[in-house]
Every structure is written in C-alpha cells, then in structure tokens.
C-alpha atoms as a PDB file:
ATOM      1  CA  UNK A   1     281.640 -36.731   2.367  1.00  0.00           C
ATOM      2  CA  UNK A   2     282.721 -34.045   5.072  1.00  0.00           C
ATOM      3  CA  UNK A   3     282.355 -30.324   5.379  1.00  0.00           C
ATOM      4  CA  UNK A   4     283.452 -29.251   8.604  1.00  0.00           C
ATOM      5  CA  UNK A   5     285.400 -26.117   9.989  1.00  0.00           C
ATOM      6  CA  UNK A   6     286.616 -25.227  13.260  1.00  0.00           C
ATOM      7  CA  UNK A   7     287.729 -21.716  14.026  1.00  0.00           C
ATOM      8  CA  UNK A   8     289.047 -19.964  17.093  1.00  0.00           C
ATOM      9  CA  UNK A   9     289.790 -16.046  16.543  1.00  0.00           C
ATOM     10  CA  UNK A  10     288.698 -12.509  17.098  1.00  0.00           C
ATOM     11  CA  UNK A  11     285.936 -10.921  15.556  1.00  0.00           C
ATOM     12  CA  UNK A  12     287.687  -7.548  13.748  1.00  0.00           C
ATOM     13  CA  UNK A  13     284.744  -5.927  14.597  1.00  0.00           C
ATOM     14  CA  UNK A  14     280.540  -6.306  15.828  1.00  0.00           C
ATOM     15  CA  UNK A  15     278.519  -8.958  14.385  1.00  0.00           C
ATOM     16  CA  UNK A  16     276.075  -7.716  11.882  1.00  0.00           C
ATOM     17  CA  UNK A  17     272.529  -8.252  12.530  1.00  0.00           C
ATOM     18  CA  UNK A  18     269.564  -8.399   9.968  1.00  0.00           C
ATOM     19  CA  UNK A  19     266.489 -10.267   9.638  1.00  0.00           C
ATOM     20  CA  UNK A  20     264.721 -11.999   6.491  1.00  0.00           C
ATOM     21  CA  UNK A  21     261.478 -11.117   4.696  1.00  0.00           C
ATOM     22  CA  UNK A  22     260.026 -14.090   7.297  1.00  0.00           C
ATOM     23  CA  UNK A  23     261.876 -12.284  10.266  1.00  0.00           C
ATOM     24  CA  UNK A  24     264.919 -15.113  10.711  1.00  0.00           C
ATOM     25  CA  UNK A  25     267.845 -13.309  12.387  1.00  0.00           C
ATOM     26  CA  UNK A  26     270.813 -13.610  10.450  1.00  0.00           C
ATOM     27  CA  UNK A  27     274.410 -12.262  11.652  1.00  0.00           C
ATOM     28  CA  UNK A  28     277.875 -12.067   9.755  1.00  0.00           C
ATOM     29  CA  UNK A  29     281.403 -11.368  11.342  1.00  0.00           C
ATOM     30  CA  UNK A  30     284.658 -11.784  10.334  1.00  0.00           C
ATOM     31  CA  UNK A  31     287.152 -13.465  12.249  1.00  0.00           C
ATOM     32  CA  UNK A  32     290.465 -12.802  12.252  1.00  0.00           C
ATOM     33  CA  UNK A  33     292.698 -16.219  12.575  1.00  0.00           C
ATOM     34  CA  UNK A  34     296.116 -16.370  12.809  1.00  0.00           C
ATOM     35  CA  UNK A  35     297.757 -19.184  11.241  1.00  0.00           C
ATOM     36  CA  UNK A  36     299.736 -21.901  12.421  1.00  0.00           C
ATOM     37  CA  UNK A  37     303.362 -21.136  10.957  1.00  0.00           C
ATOM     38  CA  UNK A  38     305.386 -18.165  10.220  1.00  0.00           C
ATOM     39  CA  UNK A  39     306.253 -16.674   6.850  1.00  0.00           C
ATOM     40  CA  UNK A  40     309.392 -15.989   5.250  1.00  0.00           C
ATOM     41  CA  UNK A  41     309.900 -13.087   7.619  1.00  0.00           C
ATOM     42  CA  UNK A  42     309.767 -14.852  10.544  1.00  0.00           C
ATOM     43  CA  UNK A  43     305.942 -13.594  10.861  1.00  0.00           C
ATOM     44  CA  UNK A  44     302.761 -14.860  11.299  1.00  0.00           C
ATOM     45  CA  UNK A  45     300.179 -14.094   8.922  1.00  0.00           C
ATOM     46  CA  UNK A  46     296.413 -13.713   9.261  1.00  0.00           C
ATOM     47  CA  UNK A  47     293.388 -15.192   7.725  1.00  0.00           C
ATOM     48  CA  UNK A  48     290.151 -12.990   7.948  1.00  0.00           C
ATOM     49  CA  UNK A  49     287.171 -15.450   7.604  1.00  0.00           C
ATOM     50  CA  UNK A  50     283.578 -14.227   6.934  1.00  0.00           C
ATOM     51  CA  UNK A  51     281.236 -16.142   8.991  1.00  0.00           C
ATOM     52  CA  UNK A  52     277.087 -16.425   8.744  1.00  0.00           C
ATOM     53  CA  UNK A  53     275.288 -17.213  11.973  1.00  0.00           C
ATOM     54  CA  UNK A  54     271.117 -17.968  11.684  1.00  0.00           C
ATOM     55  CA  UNK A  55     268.391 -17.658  14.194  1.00  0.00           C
ATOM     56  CA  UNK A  56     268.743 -17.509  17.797  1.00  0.00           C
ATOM     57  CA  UNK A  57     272.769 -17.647  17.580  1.00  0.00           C
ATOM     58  CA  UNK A  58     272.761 -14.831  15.491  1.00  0.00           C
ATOM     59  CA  UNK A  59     270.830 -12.790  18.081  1.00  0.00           C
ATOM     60  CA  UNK A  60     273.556 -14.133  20.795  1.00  0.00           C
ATOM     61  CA  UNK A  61     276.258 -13.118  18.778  1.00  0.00           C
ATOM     62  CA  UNK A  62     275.085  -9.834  18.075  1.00  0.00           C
ATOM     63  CA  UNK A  63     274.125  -8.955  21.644  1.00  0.00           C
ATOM     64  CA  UNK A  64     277.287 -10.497  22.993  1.00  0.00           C
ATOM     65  CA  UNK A  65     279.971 -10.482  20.688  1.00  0.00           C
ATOM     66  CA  UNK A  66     281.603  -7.330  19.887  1.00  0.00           C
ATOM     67  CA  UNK A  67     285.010  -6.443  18.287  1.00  0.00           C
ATOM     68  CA  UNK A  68     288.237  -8.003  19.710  1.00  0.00           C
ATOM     69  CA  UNK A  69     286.668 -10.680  21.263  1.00  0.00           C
ATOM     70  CA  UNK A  70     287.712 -14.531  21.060  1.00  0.00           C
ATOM     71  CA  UNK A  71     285.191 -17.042  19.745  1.00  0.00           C
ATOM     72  CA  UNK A  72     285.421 -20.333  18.692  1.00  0.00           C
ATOM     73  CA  UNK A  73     283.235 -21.257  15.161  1.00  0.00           C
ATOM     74  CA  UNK A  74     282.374 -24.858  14.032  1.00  0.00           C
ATOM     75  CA  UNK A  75     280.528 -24.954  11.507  1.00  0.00           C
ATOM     76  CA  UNK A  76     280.463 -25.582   7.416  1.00  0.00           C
ATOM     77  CA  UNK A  77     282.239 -24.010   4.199  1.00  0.00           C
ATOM     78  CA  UNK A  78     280.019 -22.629   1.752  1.00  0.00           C
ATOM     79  CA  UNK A  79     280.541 -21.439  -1.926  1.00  0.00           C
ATOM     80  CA  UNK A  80     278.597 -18.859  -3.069  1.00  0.00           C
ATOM     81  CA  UNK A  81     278.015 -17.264  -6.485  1.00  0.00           C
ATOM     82  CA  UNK A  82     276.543 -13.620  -7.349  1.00  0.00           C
ATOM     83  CA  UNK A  83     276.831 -11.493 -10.194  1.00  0.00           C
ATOM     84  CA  UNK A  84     278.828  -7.653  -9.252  1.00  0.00           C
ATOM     85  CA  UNK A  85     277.337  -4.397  -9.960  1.00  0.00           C
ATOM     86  CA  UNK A  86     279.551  -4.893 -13.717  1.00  0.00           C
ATOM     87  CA  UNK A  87     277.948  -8.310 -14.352  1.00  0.00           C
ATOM     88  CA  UNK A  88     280.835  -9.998 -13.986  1.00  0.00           C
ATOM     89  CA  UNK A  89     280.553 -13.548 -11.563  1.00  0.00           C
ATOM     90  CA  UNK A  90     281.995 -13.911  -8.765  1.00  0.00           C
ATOM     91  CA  UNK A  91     282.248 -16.233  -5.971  1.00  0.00           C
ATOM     92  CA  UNK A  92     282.906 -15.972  -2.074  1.00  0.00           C
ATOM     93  CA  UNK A  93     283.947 -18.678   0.730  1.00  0.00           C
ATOM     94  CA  UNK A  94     282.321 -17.989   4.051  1.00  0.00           C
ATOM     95  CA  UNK A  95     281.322 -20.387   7.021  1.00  0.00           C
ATOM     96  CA  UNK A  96     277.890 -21.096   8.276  1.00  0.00           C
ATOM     97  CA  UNK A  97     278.150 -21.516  11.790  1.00  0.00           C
ATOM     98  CA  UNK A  98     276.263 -24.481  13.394  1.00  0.00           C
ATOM     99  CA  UNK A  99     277.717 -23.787  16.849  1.00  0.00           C
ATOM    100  CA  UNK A 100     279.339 -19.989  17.873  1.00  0.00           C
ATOM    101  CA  UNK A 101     281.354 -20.562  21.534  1.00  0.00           C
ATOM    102  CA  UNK A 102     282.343 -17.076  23.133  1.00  0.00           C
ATOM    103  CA  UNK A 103     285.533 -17.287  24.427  1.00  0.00           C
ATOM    104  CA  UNK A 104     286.724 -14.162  26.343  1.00  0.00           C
ATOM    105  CA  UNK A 105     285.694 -13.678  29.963  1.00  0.00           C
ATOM    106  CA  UNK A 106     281.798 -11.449  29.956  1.00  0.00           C
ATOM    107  CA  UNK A 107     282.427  -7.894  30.917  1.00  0.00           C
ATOM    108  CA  UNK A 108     281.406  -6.799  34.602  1.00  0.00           C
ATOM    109  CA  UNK A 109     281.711 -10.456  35.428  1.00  0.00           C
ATOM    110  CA  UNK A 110     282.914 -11.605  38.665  1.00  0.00           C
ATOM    111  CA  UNK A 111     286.206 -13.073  38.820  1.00  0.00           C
ATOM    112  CA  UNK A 112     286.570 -12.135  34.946  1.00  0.00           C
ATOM    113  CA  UNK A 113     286.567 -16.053  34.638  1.00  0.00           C
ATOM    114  CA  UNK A 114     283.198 -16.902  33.215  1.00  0.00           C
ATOM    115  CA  UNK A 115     282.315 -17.842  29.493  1.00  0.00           C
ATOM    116  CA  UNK A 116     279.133 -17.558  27.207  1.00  0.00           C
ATOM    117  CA  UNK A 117     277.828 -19.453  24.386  1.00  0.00           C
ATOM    118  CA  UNK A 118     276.077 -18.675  21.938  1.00  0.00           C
ATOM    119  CA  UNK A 119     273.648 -22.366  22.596  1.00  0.00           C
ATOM    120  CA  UNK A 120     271.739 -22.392  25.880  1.00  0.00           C
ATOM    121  CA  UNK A 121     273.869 -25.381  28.290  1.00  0.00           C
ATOM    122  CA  UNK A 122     271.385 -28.180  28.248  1.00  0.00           C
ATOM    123  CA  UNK A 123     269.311 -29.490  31.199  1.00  0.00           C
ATOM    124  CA  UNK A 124     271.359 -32.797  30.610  1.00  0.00           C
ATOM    125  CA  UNK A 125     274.769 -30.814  31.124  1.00  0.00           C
ATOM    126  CA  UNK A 126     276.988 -32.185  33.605  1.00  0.00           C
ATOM    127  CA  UNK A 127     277.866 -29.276  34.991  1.00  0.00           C
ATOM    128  CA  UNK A 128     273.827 -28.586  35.206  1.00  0.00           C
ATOM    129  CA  UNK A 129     271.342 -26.042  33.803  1.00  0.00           C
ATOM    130  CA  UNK A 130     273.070 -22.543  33.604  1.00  0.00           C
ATOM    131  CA  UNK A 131     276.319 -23.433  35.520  1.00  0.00           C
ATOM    132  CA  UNK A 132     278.950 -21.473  34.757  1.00  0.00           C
ATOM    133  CA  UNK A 133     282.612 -22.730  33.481  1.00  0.00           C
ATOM    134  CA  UNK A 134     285.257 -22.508  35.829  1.00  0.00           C
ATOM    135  CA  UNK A 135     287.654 -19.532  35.387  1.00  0.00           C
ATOM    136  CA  UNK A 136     291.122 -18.994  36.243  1.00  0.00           C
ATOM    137  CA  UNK A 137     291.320 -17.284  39.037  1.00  0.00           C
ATOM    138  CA  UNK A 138     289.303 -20.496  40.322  1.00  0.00           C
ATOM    139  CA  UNK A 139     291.881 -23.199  39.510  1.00  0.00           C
ATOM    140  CA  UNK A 140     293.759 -24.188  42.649  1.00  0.00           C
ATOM    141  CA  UNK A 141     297.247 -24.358  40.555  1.00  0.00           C
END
C-alpha cells in the first residue's frame, strides 16, 4: 500500500509553532495550491491544504517560513477524528510532512538565488556539506 503526497505552494500565512508535554516541536501551515486545470470560468481554483511538520523541521519552518512563501511538502495523508465543542464527530485531512523544501530565494541573500531546506544537506551531498543551490542570476543562459 502507498500514502504519499507531494505539494508545491505558498504558505497563506506563518507556520505555527508549539511544543508537546515531552517538548517535541510541532508546526502546522496551510498551503495554498493551485490546481492543475481551470474551471468552468476559465479560472483556476485553489486548494488550501493543512500541513503538520514534527521536530527539528518544524523549528525550520517556523523560523524560516513565513507567509507567501513557496515550499515544496512530501509527505503522508492523514485522517483524523475529534469530537466538536456540540459532540458531534468530525473528521479532517491534513499532511504530515516527512520532508519540507523552501522554495523562494532567503531574504538579504546575495544574488536572491539561494534556497533553504528544512533537512540539513548531508555530508554525502554532491554538491558537499552546506553548498548552496545555484540561482538564476548564476546560470550562464
């Protein structure tokens, strides 16, 4: 069986930060995803997506991420039950995030061209420990 989910929009606005009674960081977002085809009207529509982020992504996404900003999700659907304030049940879809990729150039940075993750780039990168991505304004085309 398979339950993956990849995602690639802006958050609609900053990540959410809390911590358990055993002091786990846990951040929620929504992200705001437009989808593939247009309506009837000739318009795209939107899908706003509540996403859960745990431990040290969460405290990555909630220092870096703020409102407006691209980021790519992959991650897991979950189905989750709880009983409203009338004691009625309901249920609600979010994702749990396994892996939280920041898309839109830092702020300050030079060259605007360089990207964050929310995961560390291993020593066994390629591109090396800490190397940044390439940006636009680098590509010689």
């Amino acid at each position: 069986m398979l339950n993956r989910i990849v995602l690639i929009g802006r958050l609609t606005a900053d990540p959410e930060l809390r911590f358990t009674q055993s002091g786990i960081a846990v951040a929620t977002f929504t992200l705001a995803v437009d989808r593939n085809f247009k309506n009837a009207a000739g318009e795209r529509e939107t899908d706003f997506i509540d996403i859960v982020v745990w431990r040290q992504q969460a405290e990555n996404c909630a220092n870096y991420l703020s409102k407006g900003k691209l980021a790519a999700v992959d991650g897991s659907l979950r189905i989750r039950t709880y009983e409203a304030k009338d004691g009625s049940k309901r249920k609600a879809a979010e994702v749990v995030a396994d892996n939280v990729r920041f898309l839109s150039p830092r702020e300050g940075g030079a060259g605007g061209g360089n990207y964050q993750s929310a995961s560390p780039v291993p020593e066994a990168s390629p591109f090396g420990a800490g190397a940044d991505m390439v940006g636009d304004d680098d590509l010689p085309f």
